[in-house]
N, C-alpha and C. Protein backbone atom coordinates (compact mmCIF):
# COMPACT_ATOMS: atom_id res chain seq x y z
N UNK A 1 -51.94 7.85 6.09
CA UNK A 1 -51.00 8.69 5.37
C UNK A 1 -49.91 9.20 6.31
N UNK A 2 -50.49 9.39 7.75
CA UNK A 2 -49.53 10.05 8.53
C UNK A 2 -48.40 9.14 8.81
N UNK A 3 -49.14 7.76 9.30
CA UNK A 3 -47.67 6.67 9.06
C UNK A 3 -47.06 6.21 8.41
N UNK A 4 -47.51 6.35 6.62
CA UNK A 4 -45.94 6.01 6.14
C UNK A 4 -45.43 7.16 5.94
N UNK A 5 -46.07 8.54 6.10
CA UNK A 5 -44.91 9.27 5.73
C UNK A 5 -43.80 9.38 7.54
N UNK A 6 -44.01 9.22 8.67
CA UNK A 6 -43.07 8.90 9.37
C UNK A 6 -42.45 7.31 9.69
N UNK A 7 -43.04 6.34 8.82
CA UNK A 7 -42.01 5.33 8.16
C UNK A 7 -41.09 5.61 7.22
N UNK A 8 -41.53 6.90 6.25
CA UNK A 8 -40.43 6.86 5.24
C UNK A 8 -39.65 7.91 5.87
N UNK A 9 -39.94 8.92 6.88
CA UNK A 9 -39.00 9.27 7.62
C UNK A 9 -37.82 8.67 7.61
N UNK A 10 -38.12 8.25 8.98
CA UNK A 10 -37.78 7.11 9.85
C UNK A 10 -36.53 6.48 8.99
N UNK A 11 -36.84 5.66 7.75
CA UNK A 11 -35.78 4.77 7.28
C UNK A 11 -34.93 5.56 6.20
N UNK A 12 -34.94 7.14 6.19
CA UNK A 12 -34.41 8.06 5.49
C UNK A 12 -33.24 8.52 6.30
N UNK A 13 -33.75 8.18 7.93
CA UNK A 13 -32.85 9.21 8.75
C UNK A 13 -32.14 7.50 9.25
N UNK A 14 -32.53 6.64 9.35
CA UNK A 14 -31.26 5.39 9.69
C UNK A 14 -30.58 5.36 8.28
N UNK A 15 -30.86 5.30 7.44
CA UNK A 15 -30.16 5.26 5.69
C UNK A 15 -28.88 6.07 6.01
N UNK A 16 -29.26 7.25 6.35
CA UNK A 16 -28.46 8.56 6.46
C UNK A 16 -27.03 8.39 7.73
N UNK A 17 -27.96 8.09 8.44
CA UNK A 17 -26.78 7.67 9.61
C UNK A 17 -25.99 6.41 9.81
N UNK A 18 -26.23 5.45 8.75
CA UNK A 18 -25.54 3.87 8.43
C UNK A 18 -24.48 4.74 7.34
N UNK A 19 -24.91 4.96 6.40
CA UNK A 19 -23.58 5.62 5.35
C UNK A 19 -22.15 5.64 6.28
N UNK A 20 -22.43 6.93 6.54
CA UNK A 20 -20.97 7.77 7.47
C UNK A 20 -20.39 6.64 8.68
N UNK A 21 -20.85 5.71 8.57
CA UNK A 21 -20.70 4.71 10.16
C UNK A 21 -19.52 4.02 8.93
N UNK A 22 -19.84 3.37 8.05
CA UNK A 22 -19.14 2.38 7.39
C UNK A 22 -17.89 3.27 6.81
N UNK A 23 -18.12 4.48 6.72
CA UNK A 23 -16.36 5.27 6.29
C UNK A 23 -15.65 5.20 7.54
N UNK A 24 -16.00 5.29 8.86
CA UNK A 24 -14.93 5.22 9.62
C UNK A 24 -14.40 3.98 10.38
N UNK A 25 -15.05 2.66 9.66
CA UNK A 25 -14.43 1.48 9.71
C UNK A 25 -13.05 1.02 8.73
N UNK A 26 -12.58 2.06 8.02
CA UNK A 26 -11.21 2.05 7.20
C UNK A 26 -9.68 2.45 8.63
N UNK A 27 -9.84 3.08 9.08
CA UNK A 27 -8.92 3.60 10.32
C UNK A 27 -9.12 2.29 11.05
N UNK A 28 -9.91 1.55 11.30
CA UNK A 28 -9.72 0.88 12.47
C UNK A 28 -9.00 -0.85 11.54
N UNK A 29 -9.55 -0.66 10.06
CA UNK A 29 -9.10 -2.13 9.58
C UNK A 29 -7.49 -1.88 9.15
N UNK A 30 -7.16 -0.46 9.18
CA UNK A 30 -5.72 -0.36 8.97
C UNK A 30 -4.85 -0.06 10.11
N UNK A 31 -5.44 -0.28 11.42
CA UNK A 31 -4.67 0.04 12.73
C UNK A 31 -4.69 -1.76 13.00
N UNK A 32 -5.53 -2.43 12.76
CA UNK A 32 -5.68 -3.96 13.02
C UNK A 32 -4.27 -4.47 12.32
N UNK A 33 -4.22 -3.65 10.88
CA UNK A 33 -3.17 -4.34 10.41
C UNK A 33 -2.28 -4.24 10.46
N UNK A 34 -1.93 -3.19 11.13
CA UNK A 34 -0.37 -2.44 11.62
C UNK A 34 0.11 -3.15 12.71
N UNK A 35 -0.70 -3.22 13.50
CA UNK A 35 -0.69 -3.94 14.75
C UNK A 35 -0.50 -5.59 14.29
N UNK A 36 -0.73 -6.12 13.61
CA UNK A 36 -0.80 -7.86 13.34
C UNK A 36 0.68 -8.14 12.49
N UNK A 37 1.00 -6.92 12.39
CA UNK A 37 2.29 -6.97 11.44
C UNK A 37 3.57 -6.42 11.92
N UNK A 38 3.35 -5.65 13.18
CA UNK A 38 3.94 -4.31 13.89
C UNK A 38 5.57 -5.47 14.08
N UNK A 39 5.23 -6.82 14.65
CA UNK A 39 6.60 -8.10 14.52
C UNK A 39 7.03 -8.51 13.49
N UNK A 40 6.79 -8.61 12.34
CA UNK A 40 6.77 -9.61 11.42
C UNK A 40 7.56 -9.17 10.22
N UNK A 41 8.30 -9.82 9.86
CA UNK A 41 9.15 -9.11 8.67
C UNK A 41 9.06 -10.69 8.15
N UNK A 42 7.89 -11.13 7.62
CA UNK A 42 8.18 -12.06 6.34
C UNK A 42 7.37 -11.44 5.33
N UNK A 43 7.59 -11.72 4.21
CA UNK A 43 6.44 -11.72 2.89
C UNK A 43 5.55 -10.95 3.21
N UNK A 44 4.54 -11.78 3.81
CA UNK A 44 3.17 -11.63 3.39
C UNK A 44 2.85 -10.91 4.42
N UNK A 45 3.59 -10.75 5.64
CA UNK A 45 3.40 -9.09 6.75
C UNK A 45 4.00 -7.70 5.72
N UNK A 46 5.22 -8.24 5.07
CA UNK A 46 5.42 -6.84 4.59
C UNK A 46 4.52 -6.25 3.19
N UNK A 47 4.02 -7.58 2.37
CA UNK A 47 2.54 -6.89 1.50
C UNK A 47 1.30 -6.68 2.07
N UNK A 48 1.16 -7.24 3.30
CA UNK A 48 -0.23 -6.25 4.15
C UNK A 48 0.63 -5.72 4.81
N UNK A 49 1.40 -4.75 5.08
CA UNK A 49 1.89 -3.19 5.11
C UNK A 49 1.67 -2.55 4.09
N UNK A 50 1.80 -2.81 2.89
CA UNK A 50 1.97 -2.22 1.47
C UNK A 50 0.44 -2.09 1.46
N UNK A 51 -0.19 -3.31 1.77
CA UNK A 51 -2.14 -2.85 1.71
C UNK A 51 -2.31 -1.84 2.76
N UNK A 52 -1.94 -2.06 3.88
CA UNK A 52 -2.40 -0.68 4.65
C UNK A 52 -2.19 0.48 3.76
N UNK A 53 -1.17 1.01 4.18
CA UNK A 53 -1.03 1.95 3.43
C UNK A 53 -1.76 2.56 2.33
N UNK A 54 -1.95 1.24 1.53
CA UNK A 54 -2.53 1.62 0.18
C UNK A 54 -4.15 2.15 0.64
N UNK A 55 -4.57 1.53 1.69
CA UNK A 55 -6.02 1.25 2.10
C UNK A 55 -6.21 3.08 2.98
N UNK A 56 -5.11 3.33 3.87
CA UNK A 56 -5.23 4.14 4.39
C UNK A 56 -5.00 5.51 3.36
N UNK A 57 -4.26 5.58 2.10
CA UNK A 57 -4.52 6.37 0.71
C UNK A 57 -5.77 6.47 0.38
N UNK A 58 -6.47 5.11 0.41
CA UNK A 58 -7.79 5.23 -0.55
C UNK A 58 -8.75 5.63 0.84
N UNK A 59 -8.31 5.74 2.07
CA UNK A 59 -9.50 6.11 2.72
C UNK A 59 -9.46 7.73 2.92
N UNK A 60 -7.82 8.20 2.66
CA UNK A 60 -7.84 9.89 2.79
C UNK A 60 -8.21 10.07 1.62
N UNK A 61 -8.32 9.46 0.89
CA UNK A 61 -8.85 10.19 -1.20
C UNK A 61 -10.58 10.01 -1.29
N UNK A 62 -10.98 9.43 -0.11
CA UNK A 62 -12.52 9.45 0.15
C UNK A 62 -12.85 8.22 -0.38
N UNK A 63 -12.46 7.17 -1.11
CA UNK A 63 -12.77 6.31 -1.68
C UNK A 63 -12.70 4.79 -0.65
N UNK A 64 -14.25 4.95 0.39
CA UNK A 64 -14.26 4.03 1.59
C UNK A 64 -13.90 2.59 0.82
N UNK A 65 -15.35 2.45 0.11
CA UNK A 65 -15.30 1.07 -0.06
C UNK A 65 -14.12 0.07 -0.31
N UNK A 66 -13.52 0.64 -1.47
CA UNK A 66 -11.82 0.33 -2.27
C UNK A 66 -10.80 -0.56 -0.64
N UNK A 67 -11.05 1.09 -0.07
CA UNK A 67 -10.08 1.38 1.01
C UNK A 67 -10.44 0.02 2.20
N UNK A 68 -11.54 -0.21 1.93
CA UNK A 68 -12.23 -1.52 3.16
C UNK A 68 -12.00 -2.68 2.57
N UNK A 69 -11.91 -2.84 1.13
CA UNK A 69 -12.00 -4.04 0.62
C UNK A 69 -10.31 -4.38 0.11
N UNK A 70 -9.49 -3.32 0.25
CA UNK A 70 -7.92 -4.00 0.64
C UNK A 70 -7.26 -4.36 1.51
N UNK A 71 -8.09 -3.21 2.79
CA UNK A 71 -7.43 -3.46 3.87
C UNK A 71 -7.98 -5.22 4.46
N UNK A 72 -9.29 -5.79 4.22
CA UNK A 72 -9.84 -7.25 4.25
C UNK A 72 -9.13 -7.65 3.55
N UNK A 73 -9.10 -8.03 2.46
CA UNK A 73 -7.86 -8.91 1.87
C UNK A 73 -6.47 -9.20 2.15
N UNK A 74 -6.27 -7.46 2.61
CA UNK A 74 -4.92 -7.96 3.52
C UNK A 74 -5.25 -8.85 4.89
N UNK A 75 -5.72 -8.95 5.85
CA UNK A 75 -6.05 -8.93 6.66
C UNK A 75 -6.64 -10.62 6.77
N UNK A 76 -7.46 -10.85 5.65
CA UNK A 76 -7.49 -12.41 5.22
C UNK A 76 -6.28 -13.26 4.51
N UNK A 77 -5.40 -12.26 4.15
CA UNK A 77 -4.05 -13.04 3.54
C UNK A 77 -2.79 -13.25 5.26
N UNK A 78 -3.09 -12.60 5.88
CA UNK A 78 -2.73 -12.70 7.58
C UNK A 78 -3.28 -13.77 8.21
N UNK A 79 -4.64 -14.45 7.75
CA UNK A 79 -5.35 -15.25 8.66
C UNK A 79 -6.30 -14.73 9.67
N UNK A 80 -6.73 -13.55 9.61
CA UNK A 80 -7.59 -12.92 10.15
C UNK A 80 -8.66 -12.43 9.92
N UNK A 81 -9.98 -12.37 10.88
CA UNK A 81 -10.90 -12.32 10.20
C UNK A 81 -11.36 -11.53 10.64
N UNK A 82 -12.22 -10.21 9.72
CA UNK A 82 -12.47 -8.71 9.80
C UNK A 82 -13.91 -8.96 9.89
């Protein structure tokens, strides 16, 4: 009894500390893209600017996932892989 209740510890307190890890991977996929674009004035650099942005909105409005899954699409429409 004593070990699963410090197994279910255990995978309560990594659960807990994986969450908050994956919100502050939005800042770093919209600094990648600033940076891959920081030269580029065709098309498809200036609509992944328009995704940053948008990505770095949805990551100050709290809404990680959104905010991770535009800033990748931009970022795969660049040729790059996140």
């Amino acid at each position: 009894m004593k070990t699963l209740a410090l197994s279910s510890m255990a995978a309560l307190i990594a659960l807990l500390c994986a969450a908050p890890a994956s919100a502050f991977q939005c800042p770093k996929l919209v600094k990648q893209l600033q940076d891959a674009t920081a030269n580029r004035y065709d098309a498809t650099a200036s609509a992944a600017k328009v995704a940053a942005a948008q990505s770095n909105a949805l990551h100050a409005a709290g809404n990680h996932a959104e905010a991770e899954k535009v800033a990748k699409d931009a970022l795969t429409t660049l040729g790059i892989k996140s």
